[in-house]
Protein backbone atom coordinates (compact mmCIF):
# COMPACT_ATOMS: atom_id res chain seq x y z
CA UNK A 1 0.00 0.00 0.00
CA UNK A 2 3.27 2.09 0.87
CA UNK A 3 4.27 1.78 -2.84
CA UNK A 4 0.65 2.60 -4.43
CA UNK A 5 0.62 5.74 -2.29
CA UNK A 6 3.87 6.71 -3.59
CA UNK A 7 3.73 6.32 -7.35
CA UNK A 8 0.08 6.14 -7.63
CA UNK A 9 1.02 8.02 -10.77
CA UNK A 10 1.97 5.28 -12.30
CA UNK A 11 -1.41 3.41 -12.49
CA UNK A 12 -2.84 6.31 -15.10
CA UNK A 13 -0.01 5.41 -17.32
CA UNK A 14 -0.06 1.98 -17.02
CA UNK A 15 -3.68 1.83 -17.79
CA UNK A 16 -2.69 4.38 -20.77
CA UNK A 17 -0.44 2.71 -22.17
CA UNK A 18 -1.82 -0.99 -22.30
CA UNK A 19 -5.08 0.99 -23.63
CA UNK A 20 -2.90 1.26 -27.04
CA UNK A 21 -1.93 -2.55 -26.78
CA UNK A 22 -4.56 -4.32 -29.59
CA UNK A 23 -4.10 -8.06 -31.76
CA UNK A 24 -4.53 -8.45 -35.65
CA UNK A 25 -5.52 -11.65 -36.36
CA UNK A 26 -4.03 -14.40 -38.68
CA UNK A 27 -5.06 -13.05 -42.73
CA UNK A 28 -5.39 -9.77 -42.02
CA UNK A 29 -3.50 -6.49 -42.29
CA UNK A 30 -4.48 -3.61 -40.06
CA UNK A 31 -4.12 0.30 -41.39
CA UNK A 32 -3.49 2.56 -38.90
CA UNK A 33 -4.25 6.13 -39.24
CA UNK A 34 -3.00 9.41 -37.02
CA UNK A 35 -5.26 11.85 -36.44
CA UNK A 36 -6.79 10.83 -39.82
CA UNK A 37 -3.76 10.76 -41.95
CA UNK A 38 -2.52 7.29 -42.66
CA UNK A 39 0.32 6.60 -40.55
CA UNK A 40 0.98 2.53 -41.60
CA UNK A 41 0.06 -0.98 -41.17
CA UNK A 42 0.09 -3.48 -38.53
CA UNK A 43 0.39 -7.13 -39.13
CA UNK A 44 -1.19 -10.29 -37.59
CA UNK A 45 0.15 -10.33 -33.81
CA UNK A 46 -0.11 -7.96 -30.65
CA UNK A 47 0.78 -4.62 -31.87
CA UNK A 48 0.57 -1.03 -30.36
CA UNK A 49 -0.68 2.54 -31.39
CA UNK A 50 -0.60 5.76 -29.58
CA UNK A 51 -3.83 6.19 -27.36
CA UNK A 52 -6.31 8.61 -28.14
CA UNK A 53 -4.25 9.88 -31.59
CA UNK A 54 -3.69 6.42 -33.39
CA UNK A 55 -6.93 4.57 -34.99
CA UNK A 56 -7.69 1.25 -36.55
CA UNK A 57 -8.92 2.46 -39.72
CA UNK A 58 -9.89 -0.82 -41.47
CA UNK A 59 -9.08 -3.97 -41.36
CA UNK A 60 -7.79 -5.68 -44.97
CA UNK A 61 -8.40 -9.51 -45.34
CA UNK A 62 -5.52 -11.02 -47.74
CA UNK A 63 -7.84 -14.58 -47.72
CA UNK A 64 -9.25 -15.14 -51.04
CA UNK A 65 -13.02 -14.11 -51.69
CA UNK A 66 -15.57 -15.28 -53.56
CA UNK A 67 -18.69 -14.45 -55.24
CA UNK A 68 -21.72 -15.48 -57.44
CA UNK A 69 -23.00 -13.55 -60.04
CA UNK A 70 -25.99 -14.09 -62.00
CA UNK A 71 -27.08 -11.48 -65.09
CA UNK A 72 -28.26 -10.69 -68.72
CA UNK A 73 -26.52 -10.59 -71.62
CA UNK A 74 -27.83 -10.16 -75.78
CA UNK A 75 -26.02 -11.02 -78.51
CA UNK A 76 -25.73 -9.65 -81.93
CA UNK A 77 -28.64 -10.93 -83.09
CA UNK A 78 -31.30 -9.72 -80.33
CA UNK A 79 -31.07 -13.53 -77.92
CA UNK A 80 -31.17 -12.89 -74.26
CA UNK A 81 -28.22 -15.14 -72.48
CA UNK A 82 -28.41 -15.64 -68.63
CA UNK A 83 -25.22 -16.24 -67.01
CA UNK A 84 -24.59 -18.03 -63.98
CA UNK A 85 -20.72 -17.45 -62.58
CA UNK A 86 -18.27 -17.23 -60.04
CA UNK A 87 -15.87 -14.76 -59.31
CA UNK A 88 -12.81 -15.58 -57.36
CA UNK A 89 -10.44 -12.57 -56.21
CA UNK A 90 -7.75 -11.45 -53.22
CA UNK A 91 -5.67 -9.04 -52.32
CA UNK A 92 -2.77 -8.49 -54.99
CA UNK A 93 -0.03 -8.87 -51.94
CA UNK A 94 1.06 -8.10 -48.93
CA UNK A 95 3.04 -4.69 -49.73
CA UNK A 96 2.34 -1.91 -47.98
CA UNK A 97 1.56 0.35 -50.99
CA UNK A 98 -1.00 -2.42 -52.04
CA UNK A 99 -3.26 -2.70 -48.69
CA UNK A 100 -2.58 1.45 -48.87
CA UNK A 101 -4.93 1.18 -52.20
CA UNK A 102 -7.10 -1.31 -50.49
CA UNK A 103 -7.71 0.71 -47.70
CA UNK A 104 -8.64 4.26 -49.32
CA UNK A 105 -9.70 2.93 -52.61
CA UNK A 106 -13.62 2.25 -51.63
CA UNK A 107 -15.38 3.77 -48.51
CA UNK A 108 -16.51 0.15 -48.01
CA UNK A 109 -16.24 -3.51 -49.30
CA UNK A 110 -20.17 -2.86 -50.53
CA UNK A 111 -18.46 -0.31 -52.45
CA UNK A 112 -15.62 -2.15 -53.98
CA UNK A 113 -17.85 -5.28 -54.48
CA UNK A 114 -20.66 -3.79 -56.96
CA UNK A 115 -17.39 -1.78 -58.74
CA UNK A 116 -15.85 -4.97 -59.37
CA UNK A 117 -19.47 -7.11 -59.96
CA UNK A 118 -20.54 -4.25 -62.65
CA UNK A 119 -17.15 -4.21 -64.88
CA UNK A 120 -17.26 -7.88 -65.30
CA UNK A 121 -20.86 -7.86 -66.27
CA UNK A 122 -20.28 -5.29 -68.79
CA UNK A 123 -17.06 -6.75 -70.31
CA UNK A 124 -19.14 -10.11 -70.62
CA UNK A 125 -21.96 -8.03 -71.89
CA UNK A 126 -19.68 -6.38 -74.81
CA UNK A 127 -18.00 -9.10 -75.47
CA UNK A 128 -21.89 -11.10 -76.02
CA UNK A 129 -22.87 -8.29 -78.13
CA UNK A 130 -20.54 -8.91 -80.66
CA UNK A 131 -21.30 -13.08 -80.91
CA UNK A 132 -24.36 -14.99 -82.45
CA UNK A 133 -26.95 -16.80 -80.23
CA UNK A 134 -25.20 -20.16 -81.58
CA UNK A 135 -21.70 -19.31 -81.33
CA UNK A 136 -22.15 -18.67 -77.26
CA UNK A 137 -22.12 -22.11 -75.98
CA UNK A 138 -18.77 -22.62 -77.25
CA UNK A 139 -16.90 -19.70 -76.23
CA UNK A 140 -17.61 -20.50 -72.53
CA UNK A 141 -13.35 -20.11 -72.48
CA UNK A 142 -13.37 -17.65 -74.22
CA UNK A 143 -15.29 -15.30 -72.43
CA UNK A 144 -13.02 -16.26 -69.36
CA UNK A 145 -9.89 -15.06 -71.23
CA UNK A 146 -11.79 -12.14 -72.83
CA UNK A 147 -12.60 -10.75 -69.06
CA UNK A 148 -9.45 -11.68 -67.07
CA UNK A 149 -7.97 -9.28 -69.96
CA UNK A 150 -9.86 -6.57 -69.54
CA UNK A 151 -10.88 -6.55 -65.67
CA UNK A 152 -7.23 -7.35 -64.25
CA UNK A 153 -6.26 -3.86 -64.79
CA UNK A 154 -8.72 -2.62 -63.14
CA UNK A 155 -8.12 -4.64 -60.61
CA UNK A 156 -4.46 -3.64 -60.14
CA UNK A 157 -5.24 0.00 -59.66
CA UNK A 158 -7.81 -1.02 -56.49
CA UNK A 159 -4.77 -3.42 -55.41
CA UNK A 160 -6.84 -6.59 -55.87
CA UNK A 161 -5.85 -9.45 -58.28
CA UNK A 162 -8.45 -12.04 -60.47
CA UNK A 163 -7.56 -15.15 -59.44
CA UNK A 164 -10.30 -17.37 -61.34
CA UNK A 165 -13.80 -16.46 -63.23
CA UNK A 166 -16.13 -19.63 -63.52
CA UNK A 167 -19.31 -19.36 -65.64
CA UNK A 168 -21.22 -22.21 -64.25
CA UNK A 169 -24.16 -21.96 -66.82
CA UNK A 170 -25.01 -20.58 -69.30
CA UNK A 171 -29.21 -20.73 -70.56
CA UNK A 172 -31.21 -18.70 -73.46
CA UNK A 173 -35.26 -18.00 -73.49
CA UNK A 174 -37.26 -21.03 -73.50
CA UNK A 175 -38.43 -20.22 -76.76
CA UNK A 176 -34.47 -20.01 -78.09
CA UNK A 177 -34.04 -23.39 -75.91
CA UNK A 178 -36.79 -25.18 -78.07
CA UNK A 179 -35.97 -23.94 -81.23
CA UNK A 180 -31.83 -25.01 -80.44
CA UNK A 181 -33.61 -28.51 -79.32
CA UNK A 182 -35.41 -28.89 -82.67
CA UNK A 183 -32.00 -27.91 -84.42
CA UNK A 184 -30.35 -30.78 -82.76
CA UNK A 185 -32.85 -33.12 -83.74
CA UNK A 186 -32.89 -32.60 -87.17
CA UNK A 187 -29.61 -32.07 -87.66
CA UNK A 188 -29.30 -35.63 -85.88
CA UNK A 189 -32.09 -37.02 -88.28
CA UNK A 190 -30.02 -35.69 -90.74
CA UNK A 191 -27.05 -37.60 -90.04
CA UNK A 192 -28.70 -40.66 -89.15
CA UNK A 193 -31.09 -40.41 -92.35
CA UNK A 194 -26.96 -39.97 -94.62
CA UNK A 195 -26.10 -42.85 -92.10
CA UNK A 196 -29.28 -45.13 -93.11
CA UNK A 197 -28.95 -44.69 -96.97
CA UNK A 198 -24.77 -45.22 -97.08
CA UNK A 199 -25.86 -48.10 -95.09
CA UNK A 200 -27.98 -49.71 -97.72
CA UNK A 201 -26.00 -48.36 -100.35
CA UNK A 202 -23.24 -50.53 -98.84
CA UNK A 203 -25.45 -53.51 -98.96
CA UNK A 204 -26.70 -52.48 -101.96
CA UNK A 205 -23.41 -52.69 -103.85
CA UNK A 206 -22.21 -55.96 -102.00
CA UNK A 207 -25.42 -57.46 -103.12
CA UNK A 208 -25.06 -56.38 -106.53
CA UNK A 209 -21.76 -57.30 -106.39
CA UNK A 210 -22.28 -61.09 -105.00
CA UNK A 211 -24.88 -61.51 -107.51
CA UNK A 212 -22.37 -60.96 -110.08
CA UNK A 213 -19.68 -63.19 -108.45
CA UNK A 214 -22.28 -65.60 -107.71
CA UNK A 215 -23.43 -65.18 -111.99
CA UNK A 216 -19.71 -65.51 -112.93
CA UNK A 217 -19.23 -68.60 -111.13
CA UNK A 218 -22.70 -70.25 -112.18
CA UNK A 219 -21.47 -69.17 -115.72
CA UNK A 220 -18.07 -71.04 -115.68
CA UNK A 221 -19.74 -73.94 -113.71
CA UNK A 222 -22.10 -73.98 -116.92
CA UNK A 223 -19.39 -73.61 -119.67
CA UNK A 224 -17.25 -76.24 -117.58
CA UNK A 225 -20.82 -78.54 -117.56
CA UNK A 226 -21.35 -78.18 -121.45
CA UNK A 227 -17.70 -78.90 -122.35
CA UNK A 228 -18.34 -81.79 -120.21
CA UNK A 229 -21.30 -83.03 -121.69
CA UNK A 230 -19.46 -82.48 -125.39
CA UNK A 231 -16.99 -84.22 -124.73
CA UNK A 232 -19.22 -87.02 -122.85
CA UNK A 233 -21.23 -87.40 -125.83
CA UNK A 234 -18.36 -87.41 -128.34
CA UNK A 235 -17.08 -90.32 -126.40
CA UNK A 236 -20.84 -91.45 -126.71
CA UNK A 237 -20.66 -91.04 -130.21
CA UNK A 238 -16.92 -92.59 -130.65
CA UNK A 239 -17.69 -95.70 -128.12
CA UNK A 240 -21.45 -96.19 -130.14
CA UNK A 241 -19.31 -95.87 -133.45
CA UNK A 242 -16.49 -98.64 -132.77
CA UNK A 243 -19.12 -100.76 -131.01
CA UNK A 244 -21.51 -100.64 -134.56
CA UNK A 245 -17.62 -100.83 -136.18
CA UNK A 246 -17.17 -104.60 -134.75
CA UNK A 247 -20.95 -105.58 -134.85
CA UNK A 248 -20.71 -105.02 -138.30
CA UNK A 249 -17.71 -106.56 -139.06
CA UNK A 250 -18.99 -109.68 -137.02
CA UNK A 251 -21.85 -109.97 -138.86
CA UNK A 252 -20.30 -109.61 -142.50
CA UNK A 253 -17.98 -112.07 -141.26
CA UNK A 254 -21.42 -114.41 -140.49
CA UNK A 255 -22.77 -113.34 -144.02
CA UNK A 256 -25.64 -111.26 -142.12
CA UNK A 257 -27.03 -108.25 -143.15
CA UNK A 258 -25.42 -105.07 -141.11
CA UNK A 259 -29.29 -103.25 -141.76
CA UNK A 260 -29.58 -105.20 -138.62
CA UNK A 261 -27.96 -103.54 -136.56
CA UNK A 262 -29.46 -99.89 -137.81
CA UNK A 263 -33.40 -101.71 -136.95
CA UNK A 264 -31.79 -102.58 -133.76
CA UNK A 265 -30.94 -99.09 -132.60
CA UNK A 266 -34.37 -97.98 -134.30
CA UNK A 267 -36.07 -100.23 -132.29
CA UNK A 268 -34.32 -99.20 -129.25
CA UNK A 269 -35.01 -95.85 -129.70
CA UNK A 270 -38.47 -96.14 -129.88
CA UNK A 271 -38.88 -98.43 -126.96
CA UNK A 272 -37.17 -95.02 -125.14
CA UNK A 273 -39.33 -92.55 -126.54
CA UNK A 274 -41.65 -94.85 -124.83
CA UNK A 275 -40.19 -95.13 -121.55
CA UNK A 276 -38.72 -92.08 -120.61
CA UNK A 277 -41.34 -89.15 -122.36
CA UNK A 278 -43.08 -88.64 -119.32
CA UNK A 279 -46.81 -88.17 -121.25
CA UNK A 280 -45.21 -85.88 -124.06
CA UNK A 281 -46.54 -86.76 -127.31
CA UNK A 282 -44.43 -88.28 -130.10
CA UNK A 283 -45.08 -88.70 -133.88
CA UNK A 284 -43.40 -91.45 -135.57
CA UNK A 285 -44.15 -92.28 -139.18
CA UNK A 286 -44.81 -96.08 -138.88
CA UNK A 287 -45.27 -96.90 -141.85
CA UNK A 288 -43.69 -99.16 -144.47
CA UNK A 289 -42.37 -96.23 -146.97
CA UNK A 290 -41.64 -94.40 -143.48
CA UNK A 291 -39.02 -96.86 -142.07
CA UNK A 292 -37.51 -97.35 -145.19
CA UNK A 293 -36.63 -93.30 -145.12
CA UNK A 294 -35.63 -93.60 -141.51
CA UNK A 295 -33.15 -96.33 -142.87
CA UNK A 296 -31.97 -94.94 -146.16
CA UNK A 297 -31.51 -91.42 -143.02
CA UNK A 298 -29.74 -94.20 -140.73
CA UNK A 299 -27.80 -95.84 -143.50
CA UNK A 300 -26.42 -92.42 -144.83
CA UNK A 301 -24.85 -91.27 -141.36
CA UNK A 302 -23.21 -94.16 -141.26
CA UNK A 303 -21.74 -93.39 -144.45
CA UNK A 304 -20.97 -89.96 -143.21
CA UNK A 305 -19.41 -91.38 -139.59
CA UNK A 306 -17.05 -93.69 -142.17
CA UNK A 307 -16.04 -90.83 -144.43
């Protein structure tokens, strides 16, 4: 008690001093300010400021942000686009110049966020404007590129950086949706319909052609049948010849008539007409004068087979 009531002026300073004494947490940057002039930054730790003439002016997260954007777009040809995206951003670094900018840039992070949501909608919006309705859906990277480009600038002078722009979807008026839909189709109709007839001309040809291969090779089997059957029936004709050849001689040889042997075959040949014509009808001149023409006919290609 001795020693409070001799430096009791000490507990006024004490209590003045640790009233300066203040933390910045992990991720963020403080900017201090003296008597509303910026005086510097404070990083993440217990730090100090003069009572009563320094301030905390603001805060500055370095942690990445994000945020979703939805909005209108119309192309060159009068099609409403809807966008659905994603912005990603942070804090350019950690320099003191940079969270400076951050600090005094924007009176608030409302501020800087409907800045930085309004110049990517319009550099998606100009780039739209120049495209076709059809041409959208496939510059989805495009656009990307187009408004990291354009925005990152921007960007630098508020000390911020772009670190990734996702456009999550990407839809058109029903109407536009329908009419794409019905594009599709028939342009799949299309392909199947060019699919379907090279198809069957495919089988088409084959056919055609195994017709003709299957043609060709009935037409040799044919010719290779009737050269066959020639040359069966000249052996026929050569076997019949040397077998009438002997009888004949035989029979001279017997003093016998060899007229015999041409009433034989005659003979013969009637008894086949009457066996194998199957019904068919079959004129023969029976007659006396008849068979002796049939054997003067006989008798003369004999002669003939001789000569």
């Amino acid at each position: 008690m001795e020693f409070l009531k001799d430096y009791w002026w000490l507990v006024p300073i004490v209590l003045i001093v640790s009233s300066g004494l203040f933390t910045i947490n992990q991720g963020t940057i403080g900017v201090i300010t003296r008597l509303g002039k910026y005086a510097g930054v404070k990083r993440a730790g217990l730090n100090w400021k003069i009572p009563f003439i320094d301030q905390i002016y603001k805060r500055v997260s370095i942690q990445n942000r994000s945020v979703e954007l939805e909005f209108q777009a119309v192309t060159i040809d009068q099609a409403n686009v809807y966008f659905k995206s994603m912005l990603l951003y942070a804090v350019q670094n950690e320099n003191e110049d940079t969270i400076r900018k951050v600090a005094f840039k924007f009176i608030s992070d409302k501020d800087l966020m409907q800045a930085l949501v309004r110049t990517i909608e319009g550099n998606i919006r100009a780039f739209v404007a120049t495209k076709r309705q059809s041409e959208i859906l496939g510059l989805r990277r495009d656009i990307v590129e187009f408004v990291k480009e354009h925005v990152d600038a921007s960007l630098e002078e508020w000390g911020y950086h772009l670190l990734d722009l996702q456009i999550n979807d990407i839809t058109f008026d029903q109407a536009i949706i329908e009419s794409m839909s019905k594009v599709v189709a028939s342009t799949n109709l299309k392909a199947a319909a060019e699919n379907e007839g090279q198809a069957l001309l495919i089988t088409k040809t084959k056919a055609a052609e195994a017709e003709g291969n299957a043609i060709k090779i009935a037409a040799e089997a044919e010719r290779q049948a009737a050269q066959l059957r020639g040359q069966g029936v000249a052996l026929f004709r050569e076997e019949v010849a040397k077998g009438m050849s002997q009888a004949a001689e035989q029979m001279k040889q017997a003093n016998l008539d060899t007229n015999v042997i041409l009433f034989s075959m005659w003979t013969e040949a009637i008894k086949n007409f009457a066996e194998y014509g199957k019904g068919n009808v079959i004129f023969l001149d029976g007659s006396a004068t008849g068979m002796q023409k049939t054997m003067e006919q006989l008798m003369a290609m004999t002669q003939l087979d001789k000569k």
